[in-house]
N, C-alpha and C. Protein backbone atom coordinates (compact mmCIF):
# COMPACT_ATOMS: atom_id res chain seq x y z
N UNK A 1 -7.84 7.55 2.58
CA UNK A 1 -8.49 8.61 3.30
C UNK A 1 -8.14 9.92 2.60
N UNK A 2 -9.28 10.75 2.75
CA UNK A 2 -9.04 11.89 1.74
C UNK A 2 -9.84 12.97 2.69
N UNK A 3 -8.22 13.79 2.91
CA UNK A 3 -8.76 15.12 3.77
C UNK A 3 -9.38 16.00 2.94
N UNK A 4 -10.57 16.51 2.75
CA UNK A 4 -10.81 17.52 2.05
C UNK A 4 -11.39 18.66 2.96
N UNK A 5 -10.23 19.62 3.09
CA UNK A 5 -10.50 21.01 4.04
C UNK A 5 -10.11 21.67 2.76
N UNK A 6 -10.57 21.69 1.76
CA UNK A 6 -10.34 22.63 0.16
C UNK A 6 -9.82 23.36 0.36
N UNK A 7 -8.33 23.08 1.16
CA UNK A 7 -6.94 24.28 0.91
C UNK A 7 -5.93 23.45 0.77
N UNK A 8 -4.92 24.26 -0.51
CA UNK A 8 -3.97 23.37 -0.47
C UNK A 8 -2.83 24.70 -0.35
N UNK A 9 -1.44 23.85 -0.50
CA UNK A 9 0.07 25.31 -0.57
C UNK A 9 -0.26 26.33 -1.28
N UNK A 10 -1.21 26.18 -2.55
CA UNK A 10 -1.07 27.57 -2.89
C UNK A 10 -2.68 28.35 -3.37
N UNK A 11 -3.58 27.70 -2.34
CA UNK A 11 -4.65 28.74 -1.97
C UNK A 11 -6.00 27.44 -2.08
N UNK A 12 -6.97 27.66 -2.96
CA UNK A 12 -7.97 26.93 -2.77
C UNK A 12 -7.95 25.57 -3.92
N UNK A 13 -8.40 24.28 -3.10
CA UNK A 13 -8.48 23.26 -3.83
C UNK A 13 -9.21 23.24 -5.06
N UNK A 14 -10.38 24.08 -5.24
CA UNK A 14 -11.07 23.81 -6.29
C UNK A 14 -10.90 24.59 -7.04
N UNK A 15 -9.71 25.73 -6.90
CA UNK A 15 -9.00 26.45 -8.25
C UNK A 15 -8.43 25.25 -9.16
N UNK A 16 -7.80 24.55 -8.79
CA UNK A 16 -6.91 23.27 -9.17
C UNK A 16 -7.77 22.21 -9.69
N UNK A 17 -8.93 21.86 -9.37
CA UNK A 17 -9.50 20.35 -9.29
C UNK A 17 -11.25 20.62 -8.40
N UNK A 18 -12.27 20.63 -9.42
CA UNK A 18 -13.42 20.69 -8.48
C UNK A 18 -13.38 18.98 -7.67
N UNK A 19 -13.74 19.50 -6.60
CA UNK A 19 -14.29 18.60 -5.60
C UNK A 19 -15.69 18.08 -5.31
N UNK A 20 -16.62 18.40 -6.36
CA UNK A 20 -17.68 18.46 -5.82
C UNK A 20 -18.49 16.65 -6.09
N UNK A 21 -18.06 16.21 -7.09
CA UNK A 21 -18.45 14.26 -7.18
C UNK A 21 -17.53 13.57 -6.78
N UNK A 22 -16.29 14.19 -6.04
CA UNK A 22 -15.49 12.57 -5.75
C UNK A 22 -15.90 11.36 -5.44
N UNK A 23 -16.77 11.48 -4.35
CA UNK A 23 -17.93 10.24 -3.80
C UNK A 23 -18.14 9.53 -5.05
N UNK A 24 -18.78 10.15 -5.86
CA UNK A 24 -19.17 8.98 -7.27
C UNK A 24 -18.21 9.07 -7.94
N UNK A 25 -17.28 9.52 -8.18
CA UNK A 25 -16.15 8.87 -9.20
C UNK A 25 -15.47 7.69 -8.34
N UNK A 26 -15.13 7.82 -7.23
CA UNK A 26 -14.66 6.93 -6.50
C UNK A 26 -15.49 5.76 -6.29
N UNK A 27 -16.79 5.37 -6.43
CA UNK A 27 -17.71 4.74 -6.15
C UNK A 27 -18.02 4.37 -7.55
N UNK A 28 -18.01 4.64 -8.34
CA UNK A 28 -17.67 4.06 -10.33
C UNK A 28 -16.59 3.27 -10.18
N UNK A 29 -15.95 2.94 -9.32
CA UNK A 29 -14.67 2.43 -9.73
C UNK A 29 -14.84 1.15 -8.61
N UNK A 30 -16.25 0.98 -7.80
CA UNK A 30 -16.24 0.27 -7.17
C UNK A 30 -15.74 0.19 -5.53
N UNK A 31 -15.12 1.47 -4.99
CA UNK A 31 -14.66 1.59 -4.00
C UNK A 31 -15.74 1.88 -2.89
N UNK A 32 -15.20 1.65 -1.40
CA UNK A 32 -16.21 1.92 -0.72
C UNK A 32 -16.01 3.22 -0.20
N UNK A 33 -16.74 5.02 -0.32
CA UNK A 33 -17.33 5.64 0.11
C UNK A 33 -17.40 6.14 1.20
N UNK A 34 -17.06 6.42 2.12
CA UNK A 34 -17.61 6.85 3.47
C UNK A 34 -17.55 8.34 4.12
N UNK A 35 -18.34 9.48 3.61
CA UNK A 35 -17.88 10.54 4.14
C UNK A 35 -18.47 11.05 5.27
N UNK A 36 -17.54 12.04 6.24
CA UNK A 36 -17.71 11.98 7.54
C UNK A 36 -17.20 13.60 7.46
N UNK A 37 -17.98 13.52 8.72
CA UNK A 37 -17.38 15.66 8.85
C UNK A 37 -16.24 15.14 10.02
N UNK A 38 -14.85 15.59 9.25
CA UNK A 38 -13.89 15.82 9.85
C UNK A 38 -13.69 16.19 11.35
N UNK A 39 -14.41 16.79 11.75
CA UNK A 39 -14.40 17.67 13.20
C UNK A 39 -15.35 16.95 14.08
N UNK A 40 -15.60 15.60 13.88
CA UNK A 40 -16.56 14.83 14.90
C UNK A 40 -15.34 13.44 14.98
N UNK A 41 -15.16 13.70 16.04
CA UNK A 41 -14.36 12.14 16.58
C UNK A 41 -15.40 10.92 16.51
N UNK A 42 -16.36 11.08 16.73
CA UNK A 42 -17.34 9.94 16.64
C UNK A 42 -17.72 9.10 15.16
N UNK A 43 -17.38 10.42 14.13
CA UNK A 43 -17.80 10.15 13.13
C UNK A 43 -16.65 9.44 12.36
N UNK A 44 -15.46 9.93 13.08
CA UNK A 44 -13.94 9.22 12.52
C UNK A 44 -14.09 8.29 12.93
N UNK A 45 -14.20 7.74 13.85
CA UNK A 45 -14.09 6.51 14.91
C UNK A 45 -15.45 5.26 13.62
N UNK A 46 -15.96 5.99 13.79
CA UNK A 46 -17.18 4.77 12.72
C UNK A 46 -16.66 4.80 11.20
N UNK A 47 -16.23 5.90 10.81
CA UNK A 47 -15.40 5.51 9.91
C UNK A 47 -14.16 4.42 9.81
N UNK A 48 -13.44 4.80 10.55
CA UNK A 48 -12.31 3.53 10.65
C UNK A 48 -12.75 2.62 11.36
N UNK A 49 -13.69 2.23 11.80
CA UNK A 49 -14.48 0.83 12.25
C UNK A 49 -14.15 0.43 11.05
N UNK A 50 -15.28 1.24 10.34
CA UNK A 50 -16.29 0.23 8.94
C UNK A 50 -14.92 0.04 8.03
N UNK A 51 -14.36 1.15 8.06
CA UNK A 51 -12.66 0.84 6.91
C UNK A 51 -11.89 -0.64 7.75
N UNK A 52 -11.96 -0.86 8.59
CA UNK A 52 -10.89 -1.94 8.76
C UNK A 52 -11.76 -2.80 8.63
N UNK A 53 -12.70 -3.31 8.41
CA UNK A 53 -13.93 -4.56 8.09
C UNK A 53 -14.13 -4.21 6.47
N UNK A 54 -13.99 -3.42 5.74
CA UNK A 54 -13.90 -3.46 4.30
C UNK A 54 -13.36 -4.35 3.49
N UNK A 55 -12.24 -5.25 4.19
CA UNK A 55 -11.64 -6.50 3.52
C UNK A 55 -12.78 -7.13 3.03
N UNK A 56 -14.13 -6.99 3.49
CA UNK A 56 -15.08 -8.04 2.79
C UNK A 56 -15.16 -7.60 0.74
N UNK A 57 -14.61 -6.86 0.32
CA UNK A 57 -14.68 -6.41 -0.95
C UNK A 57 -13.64 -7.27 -1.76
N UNK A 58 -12.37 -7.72 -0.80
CA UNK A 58 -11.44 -8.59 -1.27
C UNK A 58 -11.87 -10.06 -1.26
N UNK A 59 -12.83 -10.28 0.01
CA UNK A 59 -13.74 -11.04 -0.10
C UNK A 59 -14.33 -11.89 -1.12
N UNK A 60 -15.23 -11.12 -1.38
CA UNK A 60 -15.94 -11.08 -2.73
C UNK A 60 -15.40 -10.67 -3.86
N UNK A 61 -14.21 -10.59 -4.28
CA UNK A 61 -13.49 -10.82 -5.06
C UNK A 61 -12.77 -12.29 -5.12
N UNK A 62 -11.95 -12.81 -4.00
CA UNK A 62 -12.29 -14.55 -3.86
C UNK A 62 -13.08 -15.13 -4.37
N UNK A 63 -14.38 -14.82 -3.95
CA UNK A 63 -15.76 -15.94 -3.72
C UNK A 63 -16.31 -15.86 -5.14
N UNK A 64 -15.95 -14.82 -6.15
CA UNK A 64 -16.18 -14.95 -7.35
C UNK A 64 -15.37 -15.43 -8.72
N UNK A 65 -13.86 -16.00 -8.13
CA UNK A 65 -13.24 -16.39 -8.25
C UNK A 65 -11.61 -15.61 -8.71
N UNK A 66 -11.92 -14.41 -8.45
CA UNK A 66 -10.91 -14.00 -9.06
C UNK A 66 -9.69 -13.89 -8.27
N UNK A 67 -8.35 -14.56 -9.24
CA UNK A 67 -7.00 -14.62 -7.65
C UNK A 67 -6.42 -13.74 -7.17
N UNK A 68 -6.13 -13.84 -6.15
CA UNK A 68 -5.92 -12.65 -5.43
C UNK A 68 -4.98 -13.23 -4.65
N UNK A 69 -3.44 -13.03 -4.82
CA UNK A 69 -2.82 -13.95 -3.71
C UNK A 69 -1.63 -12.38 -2.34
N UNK A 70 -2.33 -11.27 -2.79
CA UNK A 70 -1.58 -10.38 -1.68
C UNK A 70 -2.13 -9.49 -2.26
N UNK A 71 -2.16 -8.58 -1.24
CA UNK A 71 -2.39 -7.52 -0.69
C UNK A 71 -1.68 -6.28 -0.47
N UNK A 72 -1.34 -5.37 -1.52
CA UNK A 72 -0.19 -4.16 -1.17
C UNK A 72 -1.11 -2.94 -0.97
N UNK A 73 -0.66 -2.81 0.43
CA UNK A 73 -1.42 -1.09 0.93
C UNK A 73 -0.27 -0.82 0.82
N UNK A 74 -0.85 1.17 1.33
CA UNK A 74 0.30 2.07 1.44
C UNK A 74 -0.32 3.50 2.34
N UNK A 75 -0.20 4.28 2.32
CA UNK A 75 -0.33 5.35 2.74
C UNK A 75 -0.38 4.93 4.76
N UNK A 76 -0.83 6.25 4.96
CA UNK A 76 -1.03 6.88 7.11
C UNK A 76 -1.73 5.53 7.02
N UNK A 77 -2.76 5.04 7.03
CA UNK A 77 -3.05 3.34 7.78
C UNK A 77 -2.57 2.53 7.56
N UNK A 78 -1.61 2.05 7.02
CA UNK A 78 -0.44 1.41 7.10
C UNK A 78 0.26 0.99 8.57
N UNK A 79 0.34 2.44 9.31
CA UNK A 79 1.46 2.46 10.22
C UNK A 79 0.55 1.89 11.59
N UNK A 80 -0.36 1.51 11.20
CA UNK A 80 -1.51 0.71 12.10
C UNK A 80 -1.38 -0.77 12.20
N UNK A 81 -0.29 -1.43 12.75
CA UNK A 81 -0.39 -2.64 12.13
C UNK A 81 -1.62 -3.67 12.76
N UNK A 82 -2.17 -3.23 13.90
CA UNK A 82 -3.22 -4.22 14.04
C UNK A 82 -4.52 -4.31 13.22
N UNK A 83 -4.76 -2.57 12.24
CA UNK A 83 -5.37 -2.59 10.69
C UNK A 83 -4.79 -3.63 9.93
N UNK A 84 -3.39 -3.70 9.79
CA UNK A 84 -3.51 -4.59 8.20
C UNK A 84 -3.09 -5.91 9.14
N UNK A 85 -3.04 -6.16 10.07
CA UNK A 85 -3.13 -7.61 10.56
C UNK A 85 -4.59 -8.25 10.47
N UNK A 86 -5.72 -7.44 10.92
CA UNK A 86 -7.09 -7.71 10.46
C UNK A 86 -7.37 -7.75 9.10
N UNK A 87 -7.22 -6.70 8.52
CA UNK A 87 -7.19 -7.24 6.80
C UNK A 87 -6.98 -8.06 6.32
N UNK A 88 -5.63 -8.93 6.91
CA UNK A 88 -5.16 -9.89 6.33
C UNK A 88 -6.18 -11.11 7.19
N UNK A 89 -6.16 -10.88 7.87
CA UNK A 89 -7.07 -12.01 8.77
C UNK A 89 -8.91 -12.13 8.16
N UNK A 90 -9.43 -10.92 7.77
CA UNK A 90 -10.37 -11.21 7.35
C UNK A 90 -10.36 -11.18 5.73
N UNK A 91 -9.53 -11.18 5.01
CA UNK A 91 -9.47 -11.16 3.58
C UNK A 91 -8.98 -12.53 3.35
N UNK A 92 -8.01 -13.29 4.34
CA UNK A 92 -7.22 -14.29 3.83
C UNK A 92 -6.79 -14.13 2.92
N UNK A 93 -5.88 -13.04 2.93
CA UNK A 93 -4.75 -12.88 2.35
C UNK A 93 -3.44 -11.94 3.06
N UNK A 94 -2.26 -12.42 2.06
CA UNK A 94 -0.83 -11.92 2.91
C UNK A 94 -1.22 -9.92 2.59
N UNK A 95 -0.93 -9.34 3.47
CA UNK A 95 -1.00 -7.53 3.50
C UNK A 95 0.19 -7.30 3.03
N UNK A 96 0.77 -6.82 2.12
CA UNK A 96 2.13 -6.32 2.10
C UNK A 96 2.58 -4.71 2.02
N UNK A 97 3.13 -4.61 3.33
CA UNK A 97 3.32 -2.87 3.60
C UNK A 97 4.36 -2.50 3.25
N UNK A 98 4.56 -1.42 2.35
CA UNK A 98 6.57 -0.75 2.36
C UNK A 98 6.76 -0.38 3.89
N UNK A 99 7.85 -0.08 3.25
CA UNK A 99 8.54 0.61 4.64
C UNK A 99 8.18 2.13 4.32
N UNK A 100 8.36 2.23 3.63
CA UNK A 100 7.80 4.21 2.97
C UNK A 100 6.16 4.01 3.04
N UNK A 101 5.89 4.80 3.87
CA UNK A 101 4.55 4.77 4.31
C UNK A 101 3.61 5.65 3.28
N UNK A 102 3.94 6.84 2.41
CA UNK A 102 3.78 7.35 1.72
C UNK A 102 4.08 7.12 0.07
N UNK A 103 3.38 5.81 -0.17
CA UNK A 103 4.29 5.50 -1.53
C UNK A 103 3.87 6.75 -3.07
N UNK A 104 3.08 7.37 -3.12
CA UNK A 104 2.34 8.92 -3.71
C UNK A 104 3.17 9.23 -3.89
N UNK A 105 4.06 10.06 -2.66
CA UNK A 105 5.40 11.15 -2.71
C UNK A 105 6.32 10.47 -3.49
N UNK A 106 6.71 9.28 -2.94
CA UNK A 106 7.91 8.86 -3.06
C UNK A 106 8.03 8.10 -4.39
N UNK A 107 6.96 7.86 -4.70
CA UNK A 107 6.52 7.42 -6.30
C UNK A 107 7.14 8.92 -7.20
N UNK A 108 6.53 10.09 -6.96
CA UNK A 108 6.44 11.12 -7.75
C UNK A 108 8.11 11.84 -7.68
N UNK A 109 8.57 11.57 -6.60
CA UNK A 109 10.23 11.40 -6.45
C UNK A 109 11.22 11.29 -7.15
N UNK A 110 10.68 9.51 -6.99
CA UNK A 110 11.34 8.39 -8.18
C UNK A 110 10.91 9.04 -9.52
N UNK A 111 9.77 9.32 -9.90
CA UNK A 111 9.73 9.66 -11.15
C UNK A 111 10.52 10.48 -11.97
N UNK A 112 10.78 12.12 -10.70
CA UNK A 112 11.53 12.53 -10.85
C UNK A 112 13.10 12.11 -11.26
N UNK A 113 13.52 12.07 -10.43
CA UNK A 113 15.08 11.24 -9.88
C UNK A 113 14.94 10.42 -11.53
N UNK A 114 14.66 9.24 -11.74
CA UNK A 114 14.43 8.41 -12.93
C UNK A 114 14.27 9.28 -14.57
N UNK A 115 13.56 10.51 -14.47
CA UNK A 115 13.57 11.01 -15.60
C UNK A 115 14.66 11.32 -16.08
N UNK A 116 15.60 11.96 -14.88
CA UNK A 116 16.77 12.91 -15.56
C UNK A 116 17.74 12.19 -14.61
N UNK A 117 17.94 10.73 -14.30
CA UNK A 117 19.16 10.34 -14.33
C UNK A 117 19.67 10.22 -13.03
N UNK A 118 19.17 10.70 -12.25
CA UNK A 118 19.48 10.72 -10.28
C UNK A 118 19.21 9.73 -10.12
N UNK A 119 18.70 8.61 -10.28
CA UNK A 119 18.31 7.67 -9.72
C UNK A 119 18.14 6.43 -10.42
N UNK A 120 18.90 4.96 -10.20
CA UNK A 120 18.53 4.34 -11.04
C UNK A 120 17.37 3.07 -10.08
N UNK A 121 16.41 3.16 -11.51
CA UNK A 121 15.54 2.31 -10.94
C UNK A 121 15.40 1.06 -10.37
N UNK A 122 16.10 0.26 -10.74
CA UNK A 122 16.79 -1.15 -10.36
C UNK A 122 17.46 -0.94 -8.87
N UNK A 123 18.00 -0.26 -8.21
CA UNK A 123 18.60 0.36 -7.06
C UNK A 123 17.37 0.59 -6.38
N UNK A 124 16.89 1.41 -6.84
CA UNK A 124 15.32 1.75 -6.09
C UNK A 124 14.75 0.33 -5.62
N UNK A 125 14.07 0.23 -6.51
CA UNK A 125 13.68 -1.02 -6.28
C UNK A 125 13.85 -2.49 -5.64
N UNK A 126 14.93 -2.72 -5.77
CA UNK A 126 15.70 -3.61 -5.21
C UNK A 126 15.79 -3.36 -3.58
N UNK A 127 16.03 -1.90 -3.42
CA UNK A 127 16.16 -1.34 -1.99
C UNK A 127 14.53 -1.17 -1.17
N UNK A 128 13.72 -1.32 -1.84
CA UNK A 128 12.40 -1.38 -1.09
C UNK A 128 12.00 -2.43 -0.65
N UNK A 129 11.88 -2.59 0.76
CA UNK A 129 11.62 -3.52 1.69
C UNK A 129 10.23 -3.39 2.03
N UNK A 130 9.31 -4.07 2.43
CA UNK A 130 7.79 -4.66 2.69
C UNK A 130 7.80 -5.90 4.12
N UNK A 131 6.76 -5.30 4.70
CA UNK A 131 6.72 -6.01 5.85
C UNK A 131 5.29 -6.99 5.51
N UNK A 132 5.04 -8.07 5.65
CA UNK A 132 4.15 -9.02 5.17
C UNK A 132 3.39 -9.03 6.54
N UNK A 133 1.91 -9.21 6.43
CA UNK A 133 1.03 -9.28 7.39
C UNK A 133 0.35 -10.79 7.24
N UNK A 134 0.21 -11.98 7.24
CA UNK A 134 -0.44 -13.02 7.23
C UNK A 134 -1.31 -13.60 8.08
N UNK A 135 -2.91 -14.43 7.68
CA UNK A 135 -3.83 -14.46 8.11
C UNK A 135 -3.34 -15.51 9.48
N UNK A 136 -4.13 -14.70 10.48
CA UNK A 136 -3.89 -15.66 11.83
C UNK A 136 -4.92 -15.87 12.36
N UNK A 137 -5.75 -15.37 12.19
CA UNK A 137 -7.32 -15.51 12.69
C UNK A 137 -8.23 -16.98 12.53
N UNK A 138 -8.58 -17.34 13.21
CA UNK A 138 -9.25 -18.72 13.08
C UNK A 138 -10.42 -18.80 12.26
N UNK A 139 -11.27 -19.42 11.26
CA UNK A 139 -12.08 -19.17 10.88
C UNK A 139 -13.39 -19.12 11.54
N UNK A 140 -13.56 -19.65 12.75
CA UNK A 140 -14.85 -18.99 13.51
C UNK A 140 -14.61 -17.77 13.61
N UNK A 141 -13.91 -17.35 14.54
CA UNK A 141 -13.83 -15.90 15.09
C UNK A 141 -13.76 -14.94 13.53
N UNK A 142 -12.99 -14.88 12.40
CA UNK A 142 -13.34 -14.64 11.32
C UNK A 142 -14.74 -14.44 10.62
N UNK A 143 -15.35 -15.41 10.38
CA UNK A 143 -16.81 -15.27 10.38
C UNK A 143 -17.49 -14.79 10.99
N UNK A 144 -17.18 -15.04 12.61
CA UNK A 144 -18.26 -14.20 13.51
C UNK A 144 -18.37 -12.56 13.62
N UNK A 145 -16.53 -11.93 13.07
CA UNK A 145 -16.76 -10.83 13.40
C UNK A 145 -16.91 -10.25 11.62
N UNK A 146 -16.94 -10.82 10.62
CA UNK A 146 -17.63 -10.69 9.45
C UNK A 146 -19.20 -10.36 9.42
N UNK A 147 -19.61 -11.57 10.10
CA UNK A 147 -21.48 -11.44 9.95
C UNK A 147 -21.94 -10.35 11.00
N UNK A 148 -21.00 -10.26 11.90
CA UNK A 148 -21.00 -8.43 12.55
C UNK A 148 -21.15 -7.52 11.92
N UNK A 149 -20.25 -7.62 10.77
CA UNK A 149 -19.72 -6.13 10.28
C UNK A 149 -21.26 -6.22 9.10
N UNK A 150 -20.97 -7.54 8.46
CA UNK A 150 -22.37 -7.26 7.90
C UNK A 150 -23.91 -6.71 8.54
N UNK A 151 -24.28 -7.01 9.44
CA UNK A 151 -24.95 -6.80 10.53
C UNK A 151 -25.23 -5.28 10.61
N UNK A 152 -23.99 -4.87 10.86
CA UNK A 152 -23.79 -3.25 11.00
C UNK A 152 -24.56 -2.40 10.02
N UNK A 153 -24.09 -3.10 8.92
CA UNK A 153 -24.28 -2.15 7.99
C UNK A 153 -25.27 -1.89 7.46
N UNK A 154 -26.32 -3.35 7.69
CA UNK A 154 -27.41 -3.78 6.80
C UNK A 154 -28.37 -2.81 8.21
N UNK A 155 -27.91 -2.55 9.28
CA UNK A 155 -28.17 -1.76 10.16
C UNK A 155 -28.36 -0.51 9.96
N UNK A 156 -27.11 -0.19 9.58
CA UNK A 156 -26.87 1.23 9.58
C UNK A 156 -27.59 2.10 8.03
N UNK A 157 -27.96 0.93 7.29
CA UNK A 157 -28.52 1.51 5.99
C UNK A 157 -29.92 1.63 6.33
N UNK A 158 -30.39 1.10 7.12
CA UNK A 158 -32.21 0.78 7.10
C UNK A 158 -32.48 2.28 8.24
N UNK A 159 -31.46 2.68 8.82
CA UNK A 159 -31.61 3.61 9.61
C UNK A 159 -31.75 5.16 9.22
């Protein structure tokens, strides 16, 4: 999820970084897209619908054969666990969450810390714990609320 209210600590976002194609750079890379005006609850709410039914991309990454045996998120939906319990339930595959919900920061941290010697990496590492999410969902109910989400969408595009 990507807040873009184009202010950051030290004045405007697009002094730093234009904003104006993220949608298609992000969407070149195969990702799914969804922008919403911030200031409509309705519009968040259909957003994180359609985001927690997105596992169908891991999906179809399966079904074309490529292996895929887990799943590492990170960031604020993370701390949702009935999100990555569905993920894992409709991806059939294990979710694996840190415990650092923010792995960005704490990546750029470590980098720090690691360049000049504060920190050794092996310690780090070793010390990061992950909570595993595994598929529990039955495969009817799986499918049924799949050909939903498909449903939706093939909906929501013709509209």
């Amino acid at each position: 999820m990507v807040d873009r209210n184009r202010l950051q600590i030290s004045g405007n976002t697009e002094d730093v970084m234009k904003l104006d194609s993220q949608e298609q750079r992000w969407a070149a890379f195969g990702w799914n897209v969804i922008s919403v005006d911030g200031n409509s609850i309705e519009a968040l709410d259909a957003a994180f619908t359609a985001a927690k039914h997105h596992a169908g991309t891991l999906r179809m990454a399966q079904d074309a054969g490529l292996p895929l045996s887990e799943l590492r998120a990170d960031g604020g939906p993370t701390a949702n666990k009935y999100l990555m319990q569905f993920q894992s339930d409709i991806a059939q595959v294990t979710v694996s969450v840190p415990d650092v919900a923010e792995l960005s920061g704490f990546g750029a941290a470590c980098a720090a810390g690691f360049s000049c010697g504060l920190y050794d990496p092996e310690t780090i590492f070793a010390n990061t714990h992950r909570s595993c999410f595994t598929p529990e969902m039955d495969h009817t109910e799986r499918e049924a609320r799949y050909n939903g989400w498909q449903k939706a969408v093939r909906q929501a595009l013709t509209h």
